[in-house]
Protein backbone atom coordinates (compact mmCIF):
# COMPACT_ATOMS: atom_id res chain seq x y z
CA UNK A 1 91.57 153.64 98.30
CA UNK A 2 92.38 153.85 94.33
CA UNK A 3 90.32 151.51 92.36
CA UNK A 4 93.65 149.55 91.31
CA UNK A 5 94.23 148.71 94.80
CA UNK A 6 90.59 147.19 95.43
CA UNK A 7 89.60 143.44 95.57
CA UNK A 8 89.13 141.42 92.40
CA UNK A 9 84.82 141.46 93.82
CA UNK A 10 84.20 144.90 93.34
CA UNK A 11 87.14 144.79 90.17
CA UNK A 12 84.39 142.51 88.26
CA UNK A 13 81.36 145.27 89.41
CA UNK A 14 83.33 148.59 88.68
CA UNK A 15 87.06 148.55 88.29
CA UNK A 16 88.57 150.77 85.41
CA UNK A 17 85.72 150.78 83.35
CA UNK A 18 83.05 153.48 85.25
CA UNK A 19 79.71 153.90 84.03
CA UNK A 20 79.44 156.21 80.54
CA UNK A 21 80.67 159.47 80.69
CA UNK A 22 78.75 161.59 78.75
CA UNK A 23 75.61 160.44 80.13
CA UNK A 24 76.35 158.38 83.57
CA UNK A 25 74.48 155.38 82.41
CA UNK A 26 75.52 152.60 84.64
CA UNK A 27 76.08 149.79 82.06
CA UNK A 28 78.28 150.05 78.94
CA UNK A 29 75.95 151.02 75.70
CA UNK A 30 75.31 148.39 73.17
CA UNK A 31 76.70 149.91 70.23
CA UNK A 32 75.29 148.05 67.10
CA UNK A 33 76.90 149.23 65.04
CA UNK A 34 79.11 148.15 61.89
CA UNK A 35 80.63 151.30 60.56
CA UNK A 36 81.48 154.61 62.02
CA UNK A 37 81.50 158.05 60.52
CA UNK A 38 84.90 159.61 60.27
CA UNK A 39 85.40 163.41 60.96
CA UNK A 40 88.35 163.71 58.91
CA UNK A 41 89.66 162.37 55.35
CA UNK A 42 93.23 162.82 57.09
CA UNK A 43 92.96 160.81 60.46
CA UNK A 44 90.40 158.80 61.08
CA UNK A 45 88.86 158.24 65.08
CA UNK A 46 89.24 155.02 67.54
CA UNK A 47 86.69 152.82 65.35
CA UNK A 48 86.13 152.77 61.72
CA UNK A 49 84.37 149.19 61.32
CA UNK A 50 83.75 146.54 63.83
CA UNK A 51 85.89 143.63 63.14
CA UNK A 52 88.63 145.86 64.39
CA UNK A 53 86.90 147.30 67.24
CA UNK A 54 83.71 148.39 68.66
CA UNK A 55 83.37 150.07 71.44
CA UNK A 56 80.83 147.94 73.81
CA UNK A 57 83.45 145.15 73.26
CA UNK A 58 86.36 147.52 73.69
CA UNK A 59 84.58 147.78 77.36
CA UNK A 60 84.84 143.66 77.46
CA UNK A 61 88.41 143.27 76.29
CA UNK A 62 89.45 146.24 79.26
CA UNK A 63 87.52 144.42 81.79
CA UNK A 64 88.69 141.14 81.14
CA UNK A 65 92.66 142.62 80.93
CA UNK A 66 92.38 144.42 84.15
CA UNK A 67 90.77 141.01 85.67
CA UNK A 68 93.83 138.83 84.71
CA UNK A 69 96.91 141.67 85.06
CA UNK A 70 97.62 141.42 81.60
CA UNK A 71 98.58 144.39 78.75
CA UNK A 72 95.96 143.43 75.93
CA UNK A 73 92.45 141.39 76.55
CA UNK A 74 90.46 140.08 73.12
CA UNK A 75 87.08 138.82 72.93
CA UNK A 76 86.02 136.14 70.31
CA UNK A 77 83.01 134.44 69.12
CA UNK A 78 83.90 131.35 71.22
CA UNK A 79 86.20 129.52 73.76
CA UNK A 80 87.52 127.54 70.54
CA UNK A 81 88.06 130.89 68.76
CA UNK A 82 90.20 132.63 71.00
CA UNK A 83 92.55 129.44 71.41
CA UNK A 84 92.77 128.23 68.21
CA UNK A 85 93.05 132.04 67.50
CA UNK A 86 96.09 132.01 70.01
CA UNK A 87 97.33 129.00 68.52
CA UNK A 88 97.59 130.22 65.00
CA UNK A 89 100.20 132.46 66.51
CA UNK A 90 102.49 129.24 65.75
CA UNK A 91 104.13 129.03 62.41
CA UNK A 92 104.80 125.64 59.92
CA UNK A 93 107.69 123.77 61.52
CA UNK A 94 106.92 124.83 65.16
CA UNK A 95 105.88 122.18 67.53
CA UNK A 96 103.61 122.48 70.81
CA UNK A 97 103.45 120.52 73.98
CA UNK A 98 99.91 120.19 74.84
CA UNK A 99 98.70 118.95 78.19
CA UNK A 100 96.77 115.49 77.32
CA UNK A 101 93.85 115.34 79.37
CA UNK A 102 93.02 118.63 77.32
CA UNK A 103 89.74 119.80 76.15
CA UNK A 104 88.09 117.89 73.38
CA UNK A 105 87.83 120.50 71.09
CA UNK A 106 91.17 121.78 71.64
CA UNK A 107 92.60 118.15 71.30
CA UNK A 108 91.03 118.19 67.96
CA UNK A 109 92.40 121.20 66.39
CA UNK A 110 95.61 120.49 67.85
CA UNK A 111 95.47 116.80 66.30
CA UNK A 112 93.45 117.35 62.93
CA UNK A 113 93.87 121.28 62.06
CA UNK A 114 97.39 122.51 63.08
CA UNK A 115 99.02 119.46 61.55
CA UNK A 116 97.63 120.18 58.24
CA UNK A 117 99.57 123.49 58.81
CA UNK A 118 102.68 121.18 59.52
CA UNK A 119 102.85 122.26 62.88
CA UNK A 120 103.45 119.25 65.58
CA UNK A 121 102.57 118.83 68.43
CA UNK A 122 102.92 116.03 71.48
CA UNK A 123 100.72 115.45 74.28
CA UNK A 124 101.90 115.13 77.85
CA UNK A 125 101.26 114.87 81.30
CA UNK A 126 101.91 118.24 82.47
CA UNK A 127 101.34 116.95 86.12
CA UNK A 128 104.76 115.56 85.72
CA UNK A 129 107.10 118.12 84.87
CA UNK A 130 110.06 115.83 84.20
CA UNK A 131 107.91 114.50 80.75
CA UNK A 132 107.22 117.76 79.94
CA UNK A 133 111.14 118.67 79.97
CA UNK A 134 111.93 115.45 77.87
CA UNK A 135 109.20 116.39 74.98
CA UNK A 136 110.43 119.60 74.32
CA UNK A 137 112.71 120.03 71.41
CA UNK A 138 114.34 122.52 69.66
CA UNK A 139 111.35 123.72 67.39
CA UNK A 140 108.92 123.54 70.37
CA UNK A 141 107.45 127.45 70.64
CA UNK A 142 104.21 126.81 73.25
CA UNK A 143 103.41 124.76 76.13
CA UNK A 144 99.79 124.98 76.54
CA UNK A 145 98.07 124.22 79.82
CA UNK A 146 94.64 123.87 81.39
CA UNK A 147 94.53 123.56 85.27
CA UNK A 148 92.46 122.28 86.76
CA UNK A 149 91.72 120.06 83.69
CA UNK A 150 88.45 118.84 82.22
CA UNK A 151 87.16 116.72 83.30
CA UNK A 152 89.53 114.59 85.67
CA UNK A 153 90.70 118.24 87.17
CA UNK A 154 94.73 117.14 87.30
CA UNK A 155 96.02 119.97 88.61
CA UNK A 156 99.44 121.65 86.48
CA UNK A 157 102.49 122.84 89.01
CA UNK A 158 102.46 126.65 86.96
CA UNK A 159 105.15 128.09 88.22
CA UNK A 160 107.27 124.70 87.76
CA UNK A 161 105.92 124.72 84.20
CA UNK A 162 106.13 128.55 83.31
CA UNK A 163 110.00 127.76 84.57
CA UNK A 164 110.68 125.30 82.28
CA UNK A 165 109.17 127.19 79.55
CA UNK A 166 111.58 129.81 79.76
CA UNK A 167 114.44 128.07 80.24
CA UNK A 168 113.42 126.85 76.95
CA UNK A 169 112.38 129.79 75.58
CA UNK A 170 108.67 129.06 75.11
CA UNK A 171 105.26 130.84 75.52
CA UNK A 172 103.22 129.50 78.01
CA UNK A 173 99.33 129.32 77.33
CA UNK A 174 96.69 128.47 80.28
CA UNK A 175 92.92 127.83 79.88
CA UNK A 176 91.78 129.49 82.84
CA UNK A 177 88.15 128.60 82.17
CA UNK A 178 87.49 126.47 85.23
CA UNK A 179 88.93 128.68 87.65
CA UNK A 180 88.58 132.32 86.35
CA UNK A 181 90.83 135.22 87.27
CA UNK A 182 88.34 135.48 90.90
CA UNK A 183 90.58 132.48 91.74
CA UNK A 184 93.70 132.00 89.34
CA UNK A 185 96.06 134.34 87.93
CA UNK A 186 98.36 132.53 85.63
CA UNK A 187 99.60 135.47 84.18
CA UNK A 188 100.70 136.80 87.57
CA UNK A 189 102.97 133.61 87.64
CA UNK A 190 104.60 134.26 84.62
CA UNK A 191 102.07 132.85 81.58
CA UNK A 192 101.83 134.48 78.33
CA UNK A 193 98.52 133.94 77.64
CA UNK A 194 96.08 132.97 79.52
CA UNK A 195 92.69 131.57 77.65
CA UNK A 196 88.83 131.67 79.00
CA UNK A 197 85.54 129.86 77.06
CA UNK A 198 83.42 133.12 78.18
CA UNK A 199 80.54 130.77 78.17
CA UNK A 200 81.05 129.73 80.96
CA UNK A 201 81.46 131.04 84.45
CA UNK A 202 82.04 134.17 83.46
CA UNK A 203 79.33 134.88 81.44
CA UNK A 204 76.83 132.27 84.29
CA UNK A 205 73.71 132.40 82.64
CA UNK A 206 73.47 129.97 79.49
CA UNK A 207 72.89 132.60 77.29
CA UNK A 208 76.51 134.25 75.60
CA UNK A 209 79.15 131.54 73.33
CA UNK A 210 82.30 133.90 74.03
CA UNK A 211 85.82 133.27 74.26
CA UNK A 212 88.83 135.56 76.20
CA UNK A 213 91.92 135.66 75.88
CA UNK A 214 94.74 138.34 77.74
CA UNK A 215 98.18 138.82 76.88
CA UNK A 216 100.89 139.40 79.19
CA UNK A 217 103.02 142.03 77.17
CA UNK A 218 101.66 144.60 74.38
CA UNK A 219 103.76 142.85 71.49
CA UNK A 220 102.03 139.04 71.82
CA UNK A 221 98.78 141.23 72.34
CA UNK A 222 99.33 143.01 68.87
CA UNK A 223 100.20 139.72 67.47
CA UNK A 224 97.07 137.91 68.39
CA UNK A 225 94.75 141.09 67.87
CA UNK A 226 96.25 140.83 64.14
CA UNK A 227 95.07 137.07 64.17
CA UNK A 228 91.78 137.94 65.47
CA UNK A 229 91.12 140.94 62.92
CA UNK A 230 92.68 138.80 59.99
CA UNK A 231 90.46 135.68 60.76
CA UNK A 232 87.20 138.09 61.79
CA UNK A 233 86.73 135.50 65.22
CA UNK A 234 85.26 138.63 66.73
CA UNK A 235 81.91 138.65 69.88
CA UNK A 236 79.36 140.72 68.78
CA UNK A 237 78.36 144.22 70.61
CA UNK A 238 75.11 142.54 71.95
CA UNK A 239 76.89 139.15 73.39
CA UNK A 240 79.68 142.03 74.89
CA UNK A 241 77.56 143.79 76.91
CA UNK A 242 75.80 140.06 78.15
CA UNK A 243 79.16 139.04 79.47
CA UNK A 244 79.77 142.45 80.63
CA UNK A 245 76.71 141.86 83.03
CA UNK A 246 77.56 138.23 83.84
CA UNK A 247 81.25 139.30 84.80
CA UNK A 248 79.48 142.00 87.45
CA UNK A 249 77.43 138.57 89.30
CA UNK A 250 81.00 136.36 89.06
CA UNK A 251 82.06 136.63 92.60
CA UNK A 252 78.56 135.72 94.07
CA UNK A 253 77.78 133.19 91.92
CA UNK A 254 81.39 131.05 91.97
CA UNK A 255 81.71 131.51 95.68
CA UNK A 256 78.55 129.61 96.62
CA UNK A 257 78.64 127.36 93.74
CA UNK A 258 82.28 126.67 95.14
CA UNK A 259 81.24 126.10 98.69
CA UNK A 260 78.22 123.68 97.44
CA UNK A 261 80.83 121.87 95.50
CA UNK A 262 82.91 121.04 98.01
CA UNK A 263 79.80 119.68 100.15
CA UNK A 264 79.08 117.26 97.29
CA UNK A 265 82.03 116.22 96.95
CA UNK A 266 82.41 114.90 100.03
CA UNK A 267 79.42 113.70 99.75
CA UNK A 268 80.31 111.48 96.78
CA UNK A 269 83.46 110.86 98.23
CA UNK A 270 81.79 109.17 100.94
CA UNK A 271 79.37 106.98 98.88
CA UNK A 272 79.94 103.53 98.04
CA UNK A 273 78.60 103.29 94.43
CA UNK A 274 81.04 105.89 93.27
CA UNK A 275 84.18 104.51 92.66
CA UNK A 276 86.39 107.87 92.51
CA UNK A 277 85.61 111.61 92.96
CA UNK A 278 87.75 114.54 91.03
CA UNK A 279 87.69 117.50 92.86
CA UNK A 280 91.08 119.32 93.93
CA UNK A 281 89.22 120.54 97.26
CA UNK A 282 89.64 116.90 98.68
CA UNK A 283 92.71 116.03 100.30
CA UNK A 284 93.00 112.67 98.77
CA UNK A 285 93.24 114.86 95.13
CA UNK A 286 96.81 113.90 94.17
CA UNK A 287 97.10 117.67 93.08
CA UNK A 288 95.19 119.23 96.43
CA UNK A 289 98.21 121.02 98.22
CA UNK A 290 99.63 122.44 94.83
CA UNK A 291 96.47 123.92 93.52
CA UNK A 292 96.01 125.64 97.40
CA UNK A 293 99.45 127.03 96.52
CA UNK A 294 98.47 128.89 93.07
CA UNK A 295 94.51 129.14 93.17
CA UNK A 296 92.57 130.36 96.32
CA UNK A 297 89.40 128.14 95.74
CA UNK A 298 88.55 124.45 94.60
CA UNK A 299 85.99 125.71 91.93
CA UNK A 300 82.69 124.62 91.21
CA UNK A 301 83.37 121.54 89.01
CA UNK A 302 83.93 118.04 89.81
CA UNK A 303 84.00 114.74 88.15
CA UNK A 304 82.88 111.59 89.84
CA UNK A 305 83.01 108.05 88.27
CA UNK A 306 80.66 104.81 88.44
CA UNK A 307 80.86 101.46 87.54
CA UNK A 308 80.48 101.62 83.91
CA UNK A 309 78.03 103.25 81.10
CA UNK A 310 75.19 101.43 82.45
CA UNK A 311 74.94 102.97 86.10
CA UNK A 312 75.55 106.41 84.47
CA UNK A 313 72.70 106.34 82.09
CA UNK A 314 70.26 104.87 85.29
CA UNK A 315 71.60 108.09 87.33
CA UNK A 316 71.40 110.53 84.58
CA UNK A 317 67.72 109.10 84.02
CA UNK A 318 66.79 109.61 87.73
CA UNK A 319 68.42 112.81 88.87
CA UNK A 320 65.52 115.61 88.91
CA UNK A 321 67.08 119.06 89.32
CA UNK A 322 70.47 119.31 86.89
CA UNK A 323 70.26 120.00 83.87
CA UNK A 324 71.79 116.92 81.37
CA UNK A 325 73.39 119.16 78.74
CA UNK A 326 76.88 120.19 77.46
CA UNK A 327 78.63 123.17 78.64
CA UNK A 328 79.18 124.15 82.53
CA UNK A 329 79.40 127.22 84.89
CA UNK A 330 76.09 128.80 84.92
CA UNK A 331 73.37 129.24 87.71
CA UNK A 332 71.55 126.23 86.95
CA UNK A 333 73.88 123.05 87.78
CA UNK A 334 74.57 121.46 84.86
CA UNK A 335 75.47 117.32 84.54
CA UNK A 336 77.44 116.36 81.26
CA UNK A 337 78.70 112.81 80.17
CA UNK A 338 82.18 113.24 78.88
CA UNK A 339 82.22 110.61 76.69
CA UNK A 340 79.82 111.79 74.35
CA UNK A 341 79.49 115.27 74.87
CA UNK A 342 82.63 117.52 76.13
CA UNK A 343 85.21 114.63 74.60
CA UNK A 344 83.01 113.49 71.64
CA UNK A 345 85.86 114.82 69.11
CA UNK A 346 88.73 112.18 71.43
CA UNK A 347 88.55 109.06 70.19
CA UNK A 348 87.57 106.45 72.70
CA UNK A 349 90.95 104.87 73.05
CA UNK A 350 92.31 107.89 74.00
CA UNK A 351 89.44 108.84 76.05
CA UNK A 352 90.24 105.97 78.03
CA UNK A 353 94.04 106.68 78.86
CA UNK A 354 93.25 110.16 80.10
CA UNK A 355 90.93 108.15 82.71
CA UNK A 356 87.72 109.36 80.95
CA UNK A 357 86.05 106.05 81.16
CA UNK A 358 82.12 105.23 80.95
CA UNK A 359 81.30 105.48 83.59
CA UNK A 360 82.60 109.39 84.39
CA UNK A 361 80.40 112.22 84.42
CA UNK A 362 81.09 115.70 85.32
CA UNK A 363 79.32 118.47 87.10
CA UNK A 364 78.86 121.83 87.07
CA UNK A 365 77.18 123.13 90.44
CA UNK A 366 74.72 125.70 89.88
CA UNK A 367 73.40 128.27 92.72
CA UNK A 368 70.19 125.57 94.08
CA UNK A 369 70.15 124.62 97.56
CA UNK A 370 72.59 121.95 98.15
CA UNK A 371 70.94 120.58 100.26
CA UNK A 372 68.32 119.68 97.48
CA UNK A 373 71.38 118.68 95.02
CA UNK A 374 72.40 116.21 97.26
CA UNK A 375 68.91 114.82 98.09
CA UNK A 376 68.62 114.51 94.83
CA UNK A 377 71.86 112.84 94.08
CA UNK A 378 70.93 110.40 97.00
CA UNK A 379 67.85 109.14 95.27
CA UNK A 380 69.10 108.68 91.76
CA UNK A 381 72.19 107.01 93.02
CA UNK A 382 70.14 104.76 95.45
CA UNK A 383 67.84 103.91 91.87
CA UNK A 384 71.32 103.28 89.73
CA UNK A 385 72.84 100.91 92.56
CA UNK A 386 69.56 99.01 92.21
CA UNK A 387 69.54 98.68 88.72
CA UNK A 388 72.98 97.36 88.85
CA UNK A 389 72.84 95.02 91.18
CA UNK A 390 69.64 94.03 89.74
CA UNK A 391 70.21 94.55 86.32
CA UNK A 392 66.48 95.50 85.58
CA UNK A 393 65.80 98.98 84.79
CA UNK A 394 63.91 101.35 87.54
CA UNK A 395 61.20 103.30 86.28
């Protein structure tokens, strides 16, 4: 069987990218280096200086491209560097329909950095694909996507989108974060870029910022490696070869921190105290038979709200094992408030029309036992009904 043909599993382990050749060294070598000695004054080699390529990340940007089916993978110095990165691709006078229950740090460079650039932009719900025809206009270039979305995990029809894109002769861009290419392939469905914070479940362990990004033809992927080189929103060698070794553990890891998330979510879904559950593996999820069509799991995220800020704080102060923190998708499950941590940079009004209320926290499921999580959910819930119906504070 030729390695092109094998599963996307043993893709993330070995896949194009073999061991090192002249030595057989399993892992890719760090190469730390900034320069490189050229042999002649004629033609110089593959690398001359490290901004424009180094070979450890070289490794990274194959992997990832191979991953996703795409022509040209990048790696950056963050999530928020590859798609503002990807963004800049846009030009003064070009406008961009942007999904609106999008990322808070997206929404703000959309909102605060592109426009002082004079490029527009309008926000939409892309789970209805008749508003996302009626905000297009003639100057519009990129409709940019993030299914399932953080944190209320609406889930985007992709090919109905990608359609509509070009029949209007626009890229479409896809923040694949949430679901990596284990589960999603946008680009296999037509996207033109397709966008991953690196952080995240790829990299698994809390220890790598990164951002990805693969192109679906060689001419946007020279465009946006331009972007990159010009800006310098490189990932160092060392943070390459961390998410090099992360990317080998991604099918283990997202598979049972899948399968625990869908146990807690029906879980939650079956408590009283919590007034709605977000998780496109439940088949009350408004978006559950679409994203079945286009991704082959239900991730490892969910979003659950209670009453209001008050019965969030008591269960964030009683739950034991998570860890209360920003950022998702590593081994340890990770709990984050929206409001002031992931959407800190969306004003509150706003906030609140995207349904990111309060009382709405998200979570990340980690690799514990699930049966603990959910003991443990049990007991700080039980402690936050208490204190609301009480309104005196547990200790």
């Amino acid at each position: 069987m030729s390695q092109h043909n094998n599963h996307l599993e043993t893709k993330l382990i070995h896949g194009a990218q073999r061991g090192e050749t002249q030595t057989g060294a399993v892992n890719v070598p760090i190469y730390l280096s900034s320069t490189f000695h050229q042999n002649s004054f004629e033609e110089f080699g593959a690398f001359d200086y490290s901004r424009s390529g180094n070979p450890t990340r070289q490794a990274l940007e194959e992997k990832i491209a191979e991953l996703e089916g795409g022509t040209h993978g990048l790696a950056f110095a963050s999530g928020m560097a590859a798609i503002s990165s990807a963004l800049l691709l846009l030009s003064a006078g070009d406008h961009v329909v942007v999904t609106k229950d999008v990322y808070g740090g997206t929404f703000r460079f959309v909102s605060e950095v592109l426009k002082r650039f004079n490029i527009d932009h309008t926000f939409v719900d892309l789970t209805d694909l008749d508003e996302v025809s009626s905000a297009i206009k003639p100057n519009t270039k990129v409709i940019y996507a993030e299914t399932p979305s953080n944190p209320c995990m609406n889930i985007t029809d992709l090919p109905g989108l990608i359609k509509i894109a070009k029949a209007n002769n626009c890229l479409t861009f896809v923040d694949n974060t949430f679901m990596t290419p284990l589960y999603q392939n946008p680009l296999d469905l037509g996207a033109d870029i397709v966008l991953h914070s690196a952080t995240k479940f790829l990299s698994g362990h809390s220890d790598v910022i990164a951002g990805l990004a693969v192109t679906r033809n060689q001419e946007l992927g020279d465009k946006l490696a331009f972007i990159q080189n010009s800006f310098g929103s490189i990932l160092g060698a060392q943070d390459s070869y961390l998410l090099l070794q992360g990317i080998k553990t991604l099918g283990a890891r997202l598979n049972q921190s899948s399968n625990s998330a869908g146990r807690i979510a029906e879980y939650l879904n079956a408590h009283s105290f919590i007034e709605e559950v977000y998780y496109p593996g439940l088949p009350t999820h408004p978006g559950y038979e679409l994203h079945k069509e286009q991704s082959t799991s239900s991730g490892a995220v969910l979003s659950f709200k209670l009453p209001n800020k008050a019965a969030a704080k008591a269960f964030v102060d009683h739950v034991r094992i998570p860890v209360f923190a920003v950022s998702l998708g590593a081994v340890e499950s990770i709990l984050s408030y929206p409001a002031t941590m992931s959407h800190a940079a969306m004003p509150k009004e706003e906030r609140e029309l995207r349904g990111i209320t309060d009382g709405l926290l998200r979570f990340s499921v980690g690799l514990e036992n699930v049966d603990d999580l959910i003991a443990d959910f049990d007991q700080a819930l039980k402690v936050a009904e208490k204190e609301a119906d009480s309104g005196v504070t547990v200790s």
